[in-house]
C-alpha atoms as a PDB file:
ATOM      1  CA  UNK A   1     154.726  50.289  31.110  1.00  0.00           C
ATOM      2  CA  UNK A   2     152.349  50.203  28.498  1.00  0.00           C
ATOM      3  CA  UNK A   3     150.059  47.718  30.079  1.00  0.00           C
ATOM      4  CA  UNK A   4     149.843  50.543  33.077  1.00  0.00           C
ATOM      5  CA  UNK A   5     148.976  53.204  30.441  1.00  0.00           C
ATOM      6  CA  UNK A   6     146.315  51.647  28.983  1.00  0.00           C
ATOM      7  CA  UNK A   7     145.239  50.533  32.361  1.00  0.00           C
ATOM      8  CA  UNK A   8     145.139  54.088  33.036  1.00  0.00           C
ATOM      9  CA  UNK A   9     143.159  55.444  30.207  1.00  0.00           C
ATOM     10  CA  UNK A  10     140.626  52.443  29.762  1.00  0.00           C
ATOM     11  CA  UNK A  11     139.713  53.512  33.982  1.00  0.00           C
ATOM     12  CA  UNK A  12     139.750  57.287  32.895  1.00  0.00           C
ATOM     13  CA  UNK A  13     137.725  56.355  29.924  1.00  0.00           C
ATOM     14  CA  UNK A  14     135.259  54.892  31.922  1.00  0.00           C
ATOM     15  CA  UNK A  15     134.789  56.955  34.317  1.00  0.00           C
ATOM     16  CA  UNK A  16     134.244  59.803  31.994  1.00  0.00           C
ATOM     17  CA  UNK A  17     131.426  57.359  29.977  1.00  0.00           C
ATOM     18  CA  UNK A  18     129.311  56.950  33.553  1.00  0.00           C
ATOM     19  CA  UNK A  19     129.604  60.344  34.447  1.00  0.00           C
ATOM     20  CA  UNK A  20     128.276  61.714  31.079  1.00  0.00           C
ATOM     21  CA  UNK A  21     125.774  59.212  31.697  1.00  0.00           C
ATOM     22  CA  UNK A  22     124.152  59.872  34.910  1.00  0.00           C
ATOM     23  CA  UNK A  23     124.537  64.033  33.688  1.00  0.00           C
ATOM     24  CA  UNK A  24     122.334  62.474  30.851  1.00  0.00           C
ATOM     25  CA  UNK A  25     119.990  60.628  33.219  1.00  0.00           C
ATOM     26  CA  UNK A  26     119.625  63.239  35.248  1.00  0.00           C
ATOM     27  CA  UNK A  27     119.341  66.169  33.092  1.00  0.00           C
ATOM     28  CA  UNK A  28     118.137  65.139  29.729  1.00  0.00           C
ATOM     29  CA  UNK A  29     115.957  61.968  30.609  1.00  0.00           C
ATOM     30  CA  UNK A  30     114.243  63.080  33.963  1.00  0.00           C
ATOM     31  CA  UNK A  31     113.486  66.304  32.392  1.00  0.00           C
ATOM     32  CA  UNK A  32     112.444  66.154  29.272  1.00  0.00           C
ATOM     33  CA  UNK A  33     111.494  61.984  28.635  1.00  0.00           C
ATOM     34  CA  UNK A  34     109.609  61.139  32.055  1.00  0.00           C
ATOM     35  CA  UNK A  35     107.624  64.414  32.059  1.00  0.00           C
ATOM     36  CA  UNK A  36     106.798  63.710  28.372  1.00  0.00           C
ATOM     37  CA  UNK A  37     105.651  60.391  28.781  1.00  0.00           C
ATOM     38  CA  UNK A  38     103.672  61.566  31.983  1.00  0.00           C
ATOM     39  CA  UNK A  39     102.232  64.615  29.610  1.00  0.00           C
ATOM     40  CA  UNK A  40     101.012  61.658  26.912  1.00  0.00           C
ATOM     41  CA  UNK A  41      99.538  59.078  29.932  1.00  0.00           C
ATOM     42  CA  UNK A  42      97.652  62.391  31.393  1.00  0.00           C
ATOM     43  CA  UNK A  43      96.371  63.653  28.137  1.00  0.00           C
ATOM     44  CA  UNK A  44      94.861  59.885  27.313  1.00  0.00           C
ATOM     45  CA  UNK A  45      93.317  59.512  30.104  1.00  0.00           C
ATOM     46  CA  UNK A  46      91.801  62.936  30.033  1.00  0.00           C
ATOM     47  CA  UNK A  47      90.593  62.540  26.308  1.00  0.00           C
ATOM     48  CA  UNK A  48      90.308  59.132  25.537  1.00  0.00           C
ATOM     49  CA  UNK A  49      88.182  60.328  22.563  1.00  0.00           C
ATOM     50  CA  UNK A  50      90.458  62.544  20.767  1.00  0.00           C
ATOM     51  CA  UNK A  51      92.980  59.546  21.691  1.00  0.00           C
ATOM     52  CA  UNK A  52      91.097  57.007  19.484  1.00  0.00           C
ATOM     53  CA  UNK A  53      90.473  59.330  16.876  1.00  0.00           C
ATOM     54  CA  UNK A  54      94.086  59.389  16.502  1.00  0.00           C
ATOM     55  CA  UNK A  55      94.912  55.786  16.556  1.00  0.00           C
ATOM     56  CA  UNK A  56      92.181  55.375  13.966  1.00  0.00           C
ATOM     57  CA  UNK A  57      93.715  57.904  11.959  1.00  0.00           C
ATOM     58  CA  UNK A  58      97.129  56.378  12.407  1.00  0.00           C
ATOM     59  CA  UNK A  59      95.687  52.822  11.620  1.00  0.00           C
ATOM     60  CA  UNK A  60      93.895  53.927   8.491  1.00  0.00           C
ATOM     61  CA  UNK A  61      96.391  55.510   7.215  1.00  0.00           C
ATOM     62  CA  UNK A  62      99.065  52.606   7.528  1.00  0.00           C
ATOM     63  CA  UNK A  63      96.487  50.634   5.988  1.00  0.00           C
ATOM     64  CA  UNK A  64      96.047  52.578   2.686  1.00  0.00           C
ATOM     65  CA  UNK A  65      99.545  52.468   2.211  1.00  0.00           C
ATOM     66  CA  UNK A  66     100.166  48.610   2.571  1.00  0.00           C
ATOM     67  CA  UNK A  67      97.041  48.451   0.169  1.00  0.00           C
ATOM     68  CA  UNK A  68      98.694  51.255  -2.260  1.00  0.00           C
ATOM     69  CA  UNK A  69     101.884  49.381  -1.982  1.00  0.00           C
ATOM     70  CA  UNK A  70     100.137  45.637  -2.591  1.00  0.00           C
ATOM     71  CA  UNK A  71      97.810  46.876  -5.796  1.00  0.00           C
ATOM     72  CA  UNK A  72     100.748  48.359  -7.558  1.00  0.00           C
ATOM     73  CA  UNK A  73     102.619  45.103  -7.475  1.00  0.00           C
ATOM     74  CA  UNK A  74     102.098  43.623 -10.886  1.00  0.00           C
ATOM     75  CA  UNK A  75     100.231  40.219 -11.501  1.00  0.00           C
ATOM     76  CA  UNK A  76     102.382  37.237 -12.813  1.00  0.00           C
ATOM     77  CA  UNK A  77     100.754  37.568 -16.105  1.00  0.00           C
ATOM     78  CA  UNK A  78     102.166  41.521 -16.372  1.00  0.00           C
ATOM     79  CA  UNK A  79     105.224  40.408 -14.814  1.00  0.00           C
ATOM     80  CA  UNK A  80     105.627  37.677 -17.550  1.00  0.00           C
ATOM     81  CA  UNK A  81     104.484  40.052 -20.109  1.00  0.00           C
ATOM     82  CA  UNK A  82     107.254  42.771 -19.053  1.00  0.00           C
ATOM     83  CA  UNK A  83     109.846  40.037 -19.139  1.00  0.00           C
ATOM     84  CA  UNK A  84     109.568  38.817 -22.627  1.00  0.00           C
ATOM     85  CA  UNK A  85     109.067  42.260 -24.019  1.00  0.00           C
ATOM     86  CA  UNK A  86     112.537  43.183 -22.386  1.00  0.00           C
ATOM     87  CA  UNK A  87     114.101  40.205 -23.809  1.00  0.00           C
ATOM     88  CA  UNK A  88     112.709  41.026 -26.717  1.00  0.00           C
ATOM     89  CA  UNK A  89     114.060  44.290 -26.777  1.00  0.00           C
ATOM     90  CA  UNK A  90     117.706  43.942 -24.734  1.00  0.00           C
ATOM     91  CA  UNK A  91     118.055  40.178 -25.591  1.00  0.00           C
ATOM     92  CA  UNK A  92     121.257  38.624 -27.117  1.00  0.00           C
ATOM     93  CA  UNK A  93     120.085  36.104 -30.030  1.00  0.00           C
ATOM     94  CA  UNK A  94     121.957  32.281 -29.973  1.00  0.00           C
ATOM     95  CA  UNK A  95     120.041  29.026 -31.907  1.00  0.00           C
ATOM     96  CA  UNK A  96     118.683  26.526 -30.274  1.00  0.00           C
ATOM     97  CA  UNK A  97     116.440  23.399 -30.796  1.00  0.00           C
ATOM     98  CA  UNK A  98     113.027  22.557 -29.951  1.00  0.00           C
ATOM     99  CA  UNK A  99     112.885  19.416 -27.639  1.00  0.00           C
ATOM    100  CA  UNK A 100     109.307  18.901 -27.097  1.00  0.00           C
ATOM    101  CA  UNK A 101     105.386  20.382 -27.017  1.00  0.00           C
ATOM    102  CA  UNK A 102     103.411  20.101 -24.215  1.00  0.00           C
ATOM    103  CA  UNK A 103     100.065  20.898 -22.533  1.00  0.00           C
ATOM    104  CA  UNK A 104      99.875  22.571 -18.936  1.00  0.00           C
ATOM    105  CA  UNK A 105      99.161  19.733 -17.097  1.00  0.00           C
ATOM    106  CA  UNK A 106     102.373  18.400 -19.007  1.00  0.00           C
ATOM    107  CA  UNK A 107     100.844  15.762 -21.376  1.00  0.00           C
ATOM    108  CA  UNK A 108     101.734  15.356 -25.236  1.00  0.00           C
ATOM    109  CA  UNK A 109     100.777  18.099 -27.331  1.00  0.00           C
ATOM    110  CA  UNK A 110      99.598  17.323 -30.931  1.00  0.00           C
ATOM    111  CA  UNK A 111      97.970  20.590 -31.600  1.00  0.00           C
ATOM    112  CA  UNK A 112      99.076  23.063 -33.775  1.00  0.00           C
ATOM    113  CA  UNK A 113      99.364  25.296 -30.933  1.00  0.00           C
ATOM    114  CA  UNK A 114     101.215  23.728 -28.348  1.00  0.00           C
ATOM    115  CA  UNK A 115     100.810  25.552 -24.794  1.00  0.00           C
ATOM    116  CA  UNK A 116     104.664  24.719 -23.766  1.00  0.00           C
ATOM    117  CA  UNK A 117     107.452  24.553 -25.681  1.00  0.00           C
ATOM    118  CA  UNK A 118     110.515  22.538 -24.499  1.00  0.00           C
ATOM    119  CA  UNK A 119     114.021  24.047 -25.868  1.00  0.00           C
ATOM    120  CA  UNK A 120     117.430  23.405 -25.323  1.00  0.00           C
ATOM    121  CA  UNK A 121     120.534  26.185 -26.198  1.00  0.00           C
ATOM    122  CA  UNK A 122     124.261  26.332 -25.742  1.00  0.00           C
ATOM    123  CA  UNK A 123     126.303  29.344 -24.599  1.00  0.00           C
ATOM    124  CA  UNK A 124     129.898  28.797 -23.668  1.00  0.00           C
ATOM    125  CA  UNK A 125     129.919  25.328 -23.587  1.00  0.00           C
ATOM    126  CA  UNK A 126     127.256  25.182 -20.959  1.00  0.00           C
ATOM    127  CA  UNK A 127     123.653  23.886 -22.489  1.00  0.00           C
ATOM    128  CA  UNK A 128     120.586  25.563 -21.567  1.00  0.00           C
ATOM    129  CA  UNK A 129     117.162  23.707 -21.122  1.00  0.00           C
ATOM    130  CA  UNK A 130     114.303  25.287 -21.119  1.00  0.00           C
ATOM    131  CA  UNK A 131     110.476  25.998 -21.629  1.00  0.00           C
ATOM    132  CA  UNK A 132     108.092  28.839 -22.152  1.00  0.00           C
ATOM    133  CA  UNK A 133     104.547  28.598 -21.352  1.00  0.00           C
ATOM    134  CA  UNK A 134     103.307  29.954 -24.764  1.00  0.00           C
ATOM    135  CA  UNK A 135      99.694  29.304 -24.483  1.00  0.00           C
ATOM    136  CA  UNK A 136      98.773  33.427 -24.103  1.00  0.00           C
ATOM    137  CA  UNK A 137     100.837  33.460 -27.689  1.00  0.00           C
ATOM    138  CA  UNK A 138      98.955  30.865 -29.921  1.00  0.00           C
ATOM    139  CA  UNK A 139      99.166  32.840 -32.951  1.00  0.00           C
ATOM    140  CA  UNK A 140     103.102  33.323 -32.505  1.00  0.00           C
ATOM    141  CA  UNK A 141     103.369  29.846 -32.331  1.00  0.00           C
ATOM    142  CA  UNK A 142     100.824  28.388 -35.247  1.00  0.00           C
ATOM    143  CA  UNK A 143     102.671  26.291 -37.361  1.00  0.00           C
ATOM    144  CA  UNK A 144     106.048  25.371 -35.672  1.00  0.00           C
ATOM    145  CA  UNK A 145     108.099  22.578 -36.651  1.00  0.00           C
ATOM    146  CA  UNK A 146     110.199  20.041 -34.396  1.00  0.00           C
ATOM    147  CA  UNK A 147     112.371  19.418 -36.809  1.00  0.00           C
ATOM    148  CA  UNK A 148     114.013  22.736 -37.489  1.00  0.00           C
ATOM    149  CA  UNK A 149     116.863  24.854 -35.962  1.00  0.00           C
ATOM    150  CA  UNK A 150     115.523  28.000 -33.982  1.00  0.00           C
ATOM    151  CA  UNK A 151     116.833  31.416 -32.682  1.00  0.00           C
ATOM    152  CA  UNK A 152     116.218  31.889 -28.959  1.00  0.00           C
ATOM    153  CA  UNK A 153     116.759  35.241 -27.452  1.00  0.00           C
ATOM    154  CA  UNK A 154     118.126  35.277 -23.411  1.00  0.00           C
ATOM    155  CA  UNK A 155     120.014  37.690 -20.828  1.00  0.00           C
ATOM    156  CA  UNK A 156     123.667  38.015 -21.493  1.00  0.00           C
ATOM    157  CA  UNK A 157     123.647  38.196 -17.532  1.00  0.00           C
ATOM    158  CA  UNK A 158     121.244  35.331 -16.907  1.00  0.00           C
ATOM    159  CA  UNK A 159     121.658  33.299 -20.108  1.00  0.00           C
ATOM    160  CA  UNK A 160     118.884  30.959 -18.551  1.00  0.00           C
ATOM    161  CA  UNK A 161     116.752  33.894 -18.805  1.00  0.00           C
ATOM    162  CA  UNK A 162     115.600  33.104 -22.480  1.00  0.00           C
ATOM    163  CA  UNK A 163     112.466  33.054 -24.901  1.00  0.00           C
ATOM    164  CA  UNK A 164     111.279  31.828 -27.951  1.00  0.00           C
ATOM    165  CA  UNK A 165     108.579  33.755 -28.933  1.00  0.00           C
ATOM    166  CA  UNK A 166     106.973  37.089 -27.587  1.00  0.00           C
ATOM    167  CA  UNK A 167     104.086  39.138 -28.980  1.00  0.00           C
ATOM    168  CA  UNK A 168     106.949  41.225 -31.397  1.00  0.00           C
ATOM    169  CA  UNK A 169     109.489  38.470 -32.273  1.00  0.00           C
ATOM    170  CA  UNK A 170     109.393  35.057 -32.663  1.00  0.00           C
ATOM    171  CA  UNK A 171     112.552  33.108 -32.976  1.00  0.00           C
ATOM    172  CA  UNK A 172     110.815  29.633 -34.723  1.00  0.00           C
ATOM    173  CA  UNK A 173     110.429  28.826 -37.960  1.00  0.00           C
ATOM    174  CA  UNK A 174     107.280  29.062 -39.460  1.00  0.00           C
ATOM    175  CA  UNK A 175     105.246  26.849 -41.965  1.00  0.00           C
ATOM    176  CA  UNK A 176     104.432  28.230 -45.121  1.00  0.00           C
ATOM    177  CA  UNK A 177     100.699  27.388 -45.763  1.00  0.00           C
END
């Protein structure tokens, strides 16, 4: 019984669906879409100029948005920049220890001001190791000792989102001189 009901309303349903659309087809798209489209095809062919001058328009102006859109991205310097000053500012504080220095090209670093420094920090039982390229920050870093406890400042919702040092706070411990 309800197998024939449904039978019934799934053929009425249909029906009703291609009868609305050839009413559609033959009202709506014949009428209004073809003759449209026939309108555009006439009036390029008629004035291919004013054509062009609109699809150079069109293309210029797509392309001074993708370039307004691409110059406002920020380098990876800025973006690096913007991410220790937040951490700096919003950052929980935990200690830590200094592992290692290096260079760039990841050799030993002797110099006073290393250019990476390689730290390690537990939160929760989980241990965090990490490095920050520090070699736009020499002056932050001047004088920093392997052998002493630091305070490393990272994301409460990424804790391996951290820093040691940023241009207004510096989490080592500094020789006095």
């Amino acid at each position: 019984m309800i197998a024939l009901a449904a039978l019934s309303l799934h053929r009425t349903v249909i029906s009703f669906l291609r009868h609305a659309a050839r009413a559609f087809h033959a009202r709506l798209w014949k009428l209004y879409a073809v003759s449209a489209w026939h309108a555009s095809l006439h009036a390029i062919a008629e004035h291919p100029g004013i054509t062009a001058s609109i699809v150079g328009g069109v293309v210029v102006a797509a392309g001074g948005i993708w370039w307004f859109v691409v110059s406002r991205r920020p380098t990876a310097e800025e973006a690096e920049r913007r991410r220790r000053e937040y951490l700096s500012a919003k950052g929980r504080i935990t200690d830590g220890l200094i592992l290692d220095a290096r260079t760039l090209n990841g050799g030993e670093s002797l110099e006073p001001t290393p250019e990476v420094l390689v730290y390690s920090y537990r939160l929760a039982g989980v241990v965090y190791n990490c490095a920050q390229d520090v070699s736009m920050l020499p002056e932050q870093v001047r004088g920093y000792r392997l052998d002493q406890p630091i305070q490393v400042r990272y994301d409460a919702r990424h804790p391996g989102n951290s820093i040691l040092v940023s241009e207004t706070w510096s989490g080592l411990w500094q020789r006095n001189s």
